[in-house]
C-alpha atoms as a PDB file:
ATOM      1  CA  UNK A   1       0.000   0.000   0.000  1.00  0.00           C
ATOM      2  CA  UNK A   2       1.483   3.225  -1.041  1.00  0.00           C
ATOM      3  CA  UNK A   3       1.505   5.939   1.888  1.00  0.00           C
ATOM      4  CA  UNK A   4       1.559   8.711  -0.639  1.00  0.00           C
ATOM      5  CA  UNK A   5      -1.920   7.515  -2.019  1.00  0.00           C
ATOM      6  CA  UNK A   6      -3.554   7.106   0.894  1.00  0.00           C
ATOM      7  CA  UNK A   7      -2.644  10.221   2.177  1.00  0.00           C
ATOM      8  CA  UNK A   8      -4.042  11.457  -1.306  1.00  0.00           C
ATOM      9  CA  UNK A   9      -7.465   9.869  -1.097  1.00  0.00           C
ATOM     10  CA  UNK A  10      -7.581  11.047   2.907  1.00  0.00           C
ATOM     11  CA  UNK A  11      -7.168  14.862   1.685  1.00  0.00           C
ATOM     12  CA  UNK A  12      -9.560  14.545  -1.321  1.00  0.00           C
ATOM     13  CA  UNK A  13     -12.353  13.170   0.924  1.00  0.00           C
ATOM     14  CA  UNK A  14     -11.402  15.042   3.722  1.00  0.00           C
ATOM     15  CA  UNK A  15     -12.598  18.490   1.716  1.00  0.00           C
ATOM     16  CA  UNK A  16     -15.966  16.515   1.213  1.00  0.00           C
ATOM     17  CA  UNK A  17     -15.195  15.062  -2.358  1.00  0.00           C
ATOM     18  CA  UNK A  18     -18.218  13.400  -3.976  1.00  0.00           C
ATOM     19  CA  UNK A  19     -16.268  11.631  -6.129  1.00  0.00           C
ATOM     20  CA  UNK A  20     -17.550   7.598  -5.704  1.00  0.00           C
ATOM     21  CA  UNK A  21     -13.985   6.451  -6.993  1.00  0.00           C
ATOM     22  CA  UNK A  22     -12.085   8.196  -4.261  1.00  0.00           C
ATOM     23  CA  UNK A  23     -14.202   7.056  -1.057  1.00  0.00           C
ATOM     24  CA  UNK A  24     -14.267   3.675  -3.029  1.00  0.00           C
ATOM     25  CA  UNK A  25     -10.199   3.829  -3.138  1.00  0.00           C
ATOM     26  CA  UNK A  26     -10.122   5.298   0.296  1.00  0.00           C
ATOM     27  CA  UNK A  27     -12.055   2.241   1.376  1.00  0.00           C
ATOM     28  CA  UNK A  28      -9.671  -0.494   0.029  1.00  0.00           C
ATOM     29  CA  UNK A  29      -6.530   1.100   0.968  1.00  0.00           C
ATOM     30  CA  UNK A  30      -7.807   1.233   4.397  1.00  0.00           C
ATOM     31  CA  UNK A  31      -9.177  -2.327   3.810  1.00  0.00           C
ATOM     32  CA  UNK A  32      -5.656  -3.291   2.572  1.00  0.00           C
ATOM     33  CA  UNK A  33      -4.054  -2.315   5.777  1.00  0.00           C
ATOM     34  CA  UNK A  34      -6.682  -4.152   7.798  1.00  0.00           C
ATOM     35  CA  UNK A  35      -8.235  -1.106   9.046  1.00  0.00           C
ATOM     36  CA  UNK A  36     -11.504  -2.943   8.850  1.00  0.00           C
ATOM     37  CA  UNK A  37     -13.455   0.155  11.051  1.00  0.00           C
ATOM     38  CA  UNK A  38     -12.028   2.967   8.703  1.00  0.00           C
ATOM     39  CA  UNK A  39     -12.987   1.345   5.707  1.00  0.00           C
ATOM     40  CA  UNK A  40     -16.059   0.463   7.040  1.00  0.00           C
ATOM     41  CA  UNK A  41     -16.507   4.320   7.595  1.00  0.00           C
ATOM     42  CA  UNK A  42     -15.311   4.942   4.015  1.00  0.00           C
ATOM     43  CA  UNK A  43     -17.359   1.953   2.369  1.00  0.00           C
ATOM     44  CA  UNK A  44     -20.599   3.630   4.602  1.00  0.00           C
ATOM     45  CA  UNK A  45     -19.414   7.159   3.107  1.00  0.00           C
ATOM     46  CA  UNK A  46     -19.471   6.304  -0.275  1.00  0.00           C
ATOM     47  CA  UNK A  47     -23.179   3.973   0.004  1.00  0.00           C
ATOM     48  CA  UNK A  48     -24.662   6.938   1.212  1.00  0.00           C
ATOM     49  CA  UNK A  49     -23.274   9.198  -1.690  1.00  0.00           C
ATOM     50  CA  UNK A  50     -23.520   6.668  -4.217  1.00  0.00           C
ATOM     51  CA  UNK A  51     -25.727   3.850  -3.563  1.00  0.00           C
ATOM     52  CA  UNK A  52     -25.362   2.397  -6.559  1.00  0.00           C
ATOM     53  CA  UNK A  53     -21.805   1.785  -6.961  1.00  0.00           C
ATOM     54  CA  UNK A  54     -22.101  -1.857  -7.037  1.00  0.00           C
ATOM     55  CA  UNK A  55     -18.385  -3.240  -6.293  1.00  0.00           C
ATOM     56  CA  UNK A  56     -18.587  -1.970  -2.824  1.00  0.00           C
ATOM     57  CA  UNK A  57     -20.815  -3.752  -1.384  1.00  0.00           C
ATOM     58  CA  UNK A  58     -19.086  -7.143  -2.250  1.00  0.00           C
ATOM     59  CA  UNK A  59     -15.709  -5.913  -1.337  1.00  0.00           C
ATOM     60  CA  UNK A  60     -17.295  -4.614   2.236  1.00  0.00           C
ATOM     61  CA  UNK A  61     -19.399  -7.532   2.723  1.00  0.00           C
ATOM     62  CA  UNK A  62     -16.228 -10.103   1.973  1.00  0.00           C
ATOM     63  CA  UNK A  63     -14.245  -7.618   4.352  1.00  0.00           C
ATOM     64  CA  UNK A  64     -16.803  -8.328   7.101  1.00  0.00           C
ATOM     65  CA  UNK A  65     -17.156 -11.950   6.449  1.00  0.00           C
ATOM     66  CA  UNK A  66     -13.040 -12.090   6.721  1.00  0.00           C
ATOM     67  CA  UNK A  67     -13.555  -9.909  10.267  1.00  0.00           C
ATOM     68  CA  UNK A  68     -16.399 -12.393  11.629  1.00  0.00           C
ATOM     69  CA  UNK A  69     -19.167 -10.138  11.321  1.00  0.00           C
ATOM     70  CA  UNK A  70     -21.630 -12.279   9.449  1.00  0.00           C
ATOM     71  CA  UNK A  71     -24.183 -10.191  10.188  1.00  0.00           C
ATOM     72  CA  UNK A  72     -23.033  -7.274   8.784  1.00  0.00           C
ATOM     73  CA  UNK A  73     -21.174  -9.068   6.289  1.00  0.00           C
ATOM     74  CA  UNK A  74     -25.112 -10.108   5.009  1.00  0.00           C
ATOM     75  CA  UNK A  75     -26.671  -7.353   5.255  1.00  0.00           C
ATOM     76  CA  UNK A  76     -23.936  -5.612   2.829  1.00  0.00           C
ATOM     77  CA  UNK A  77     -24.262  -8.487   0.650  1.00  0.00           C
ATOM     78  CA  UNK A  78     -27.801  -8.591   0.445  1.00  0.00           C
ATOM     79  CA  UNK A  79     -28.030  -5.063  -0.414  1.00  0.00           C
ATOM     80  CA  UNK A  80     -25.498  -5.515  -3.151  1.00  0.00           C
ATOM     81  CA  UNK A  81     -27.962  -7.836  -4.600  1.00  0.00           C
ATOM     82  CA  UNK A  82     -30.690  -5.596  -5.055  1.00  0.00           C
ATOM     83  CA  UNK A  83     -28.145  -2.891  -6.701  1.00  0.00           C
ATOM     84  CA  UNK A  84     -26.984  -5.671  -8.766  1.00  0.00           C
ATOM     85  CA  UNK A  85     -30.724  -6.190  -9.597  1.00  0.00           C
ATOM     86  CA  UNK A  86     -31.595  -2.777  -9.993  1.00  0.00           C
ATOM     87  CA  UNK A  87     -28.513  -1.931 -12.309  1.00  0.00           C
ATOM     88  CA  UNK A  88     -29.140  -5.212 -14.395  1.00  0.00           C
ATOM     89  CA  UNK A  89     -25.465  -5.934 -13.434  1.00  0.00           C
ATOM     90  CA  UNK A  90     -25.646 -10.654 -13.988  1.00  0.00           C
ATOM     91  CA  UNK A  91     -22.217 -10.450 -13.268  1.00  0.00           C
ATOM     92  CA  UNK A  92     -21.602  -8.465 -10.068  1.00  0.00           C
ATOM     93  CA  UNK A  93     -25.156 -10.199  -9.204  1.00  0.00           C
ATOM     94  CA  UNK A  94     -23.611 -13.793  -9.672  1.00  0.00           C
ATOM     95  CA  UNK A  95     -20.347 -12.869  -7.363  1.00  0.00           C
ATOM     96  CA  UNK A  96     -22.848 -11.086  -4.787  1.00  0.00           C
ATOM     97  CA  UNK A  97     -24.835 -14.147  -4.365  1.00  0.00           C
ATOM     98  CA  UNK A  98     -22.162 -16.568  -3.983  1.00  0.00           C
ATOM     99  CA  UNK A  99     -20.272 -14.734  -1.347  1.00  0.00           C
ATOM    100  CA  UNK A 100     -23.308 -14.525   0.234  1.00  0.00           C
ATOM    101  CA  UNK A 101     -23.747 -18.617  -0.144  1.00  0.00           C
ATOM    102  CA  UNK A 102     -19.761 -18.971   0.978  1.00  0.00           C
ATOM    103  CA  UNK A 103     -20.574 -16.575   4.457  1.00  0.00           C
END
């Protein structure tokens, strides 16, 4: 993980950014250095901008399946699912609903 870019994505959200690929970045750097709570924050952040940006919700769902929260983990999941639906995205739907199967 590169210091210099997380630093990067901190400042550019930081100033209230709206921009869904730099809270999604944000949220996998932090994810990357198993800061499971800050990306959760990030990954919440960027559902609440953009609830539609599919990948997030299978990247934060397999993050909280990895940490042990199911529960969470399924919930994130399941509501990937429906955005999956909604967006008429097969494939994101077909890797939402089998790491929901594997949980």
């Amino acid at each position: 993980m590169s210091t210099k870019r997380l630093l990067f994505l901190e400042s550019l959200t930081q100033k209230g950014s709206n921009d869904a690929l730099a809270w999604y970045g944000l949220a996998m750097e932090y994810k990357g250095l198993a800061r499971t709570d800050d990306a959760l924050g990030a990954f919440r952040t960027l559902r609440e901008k953009h609830p539609d940006y599919v990948a997030m919700y299978l990247m934060c769902g397999g993050m909280l399946g990895d940490a042990g929260r199911k529960d969470e983990a399924r919930e994130w999941l399941e509501a990937g699912i429906a955005a999956a639906k909604a967006k008429g995205d097969s494939h994101a739907l077909g890797e939402l609903t089998s790491s929901l199967a594997n949980l």
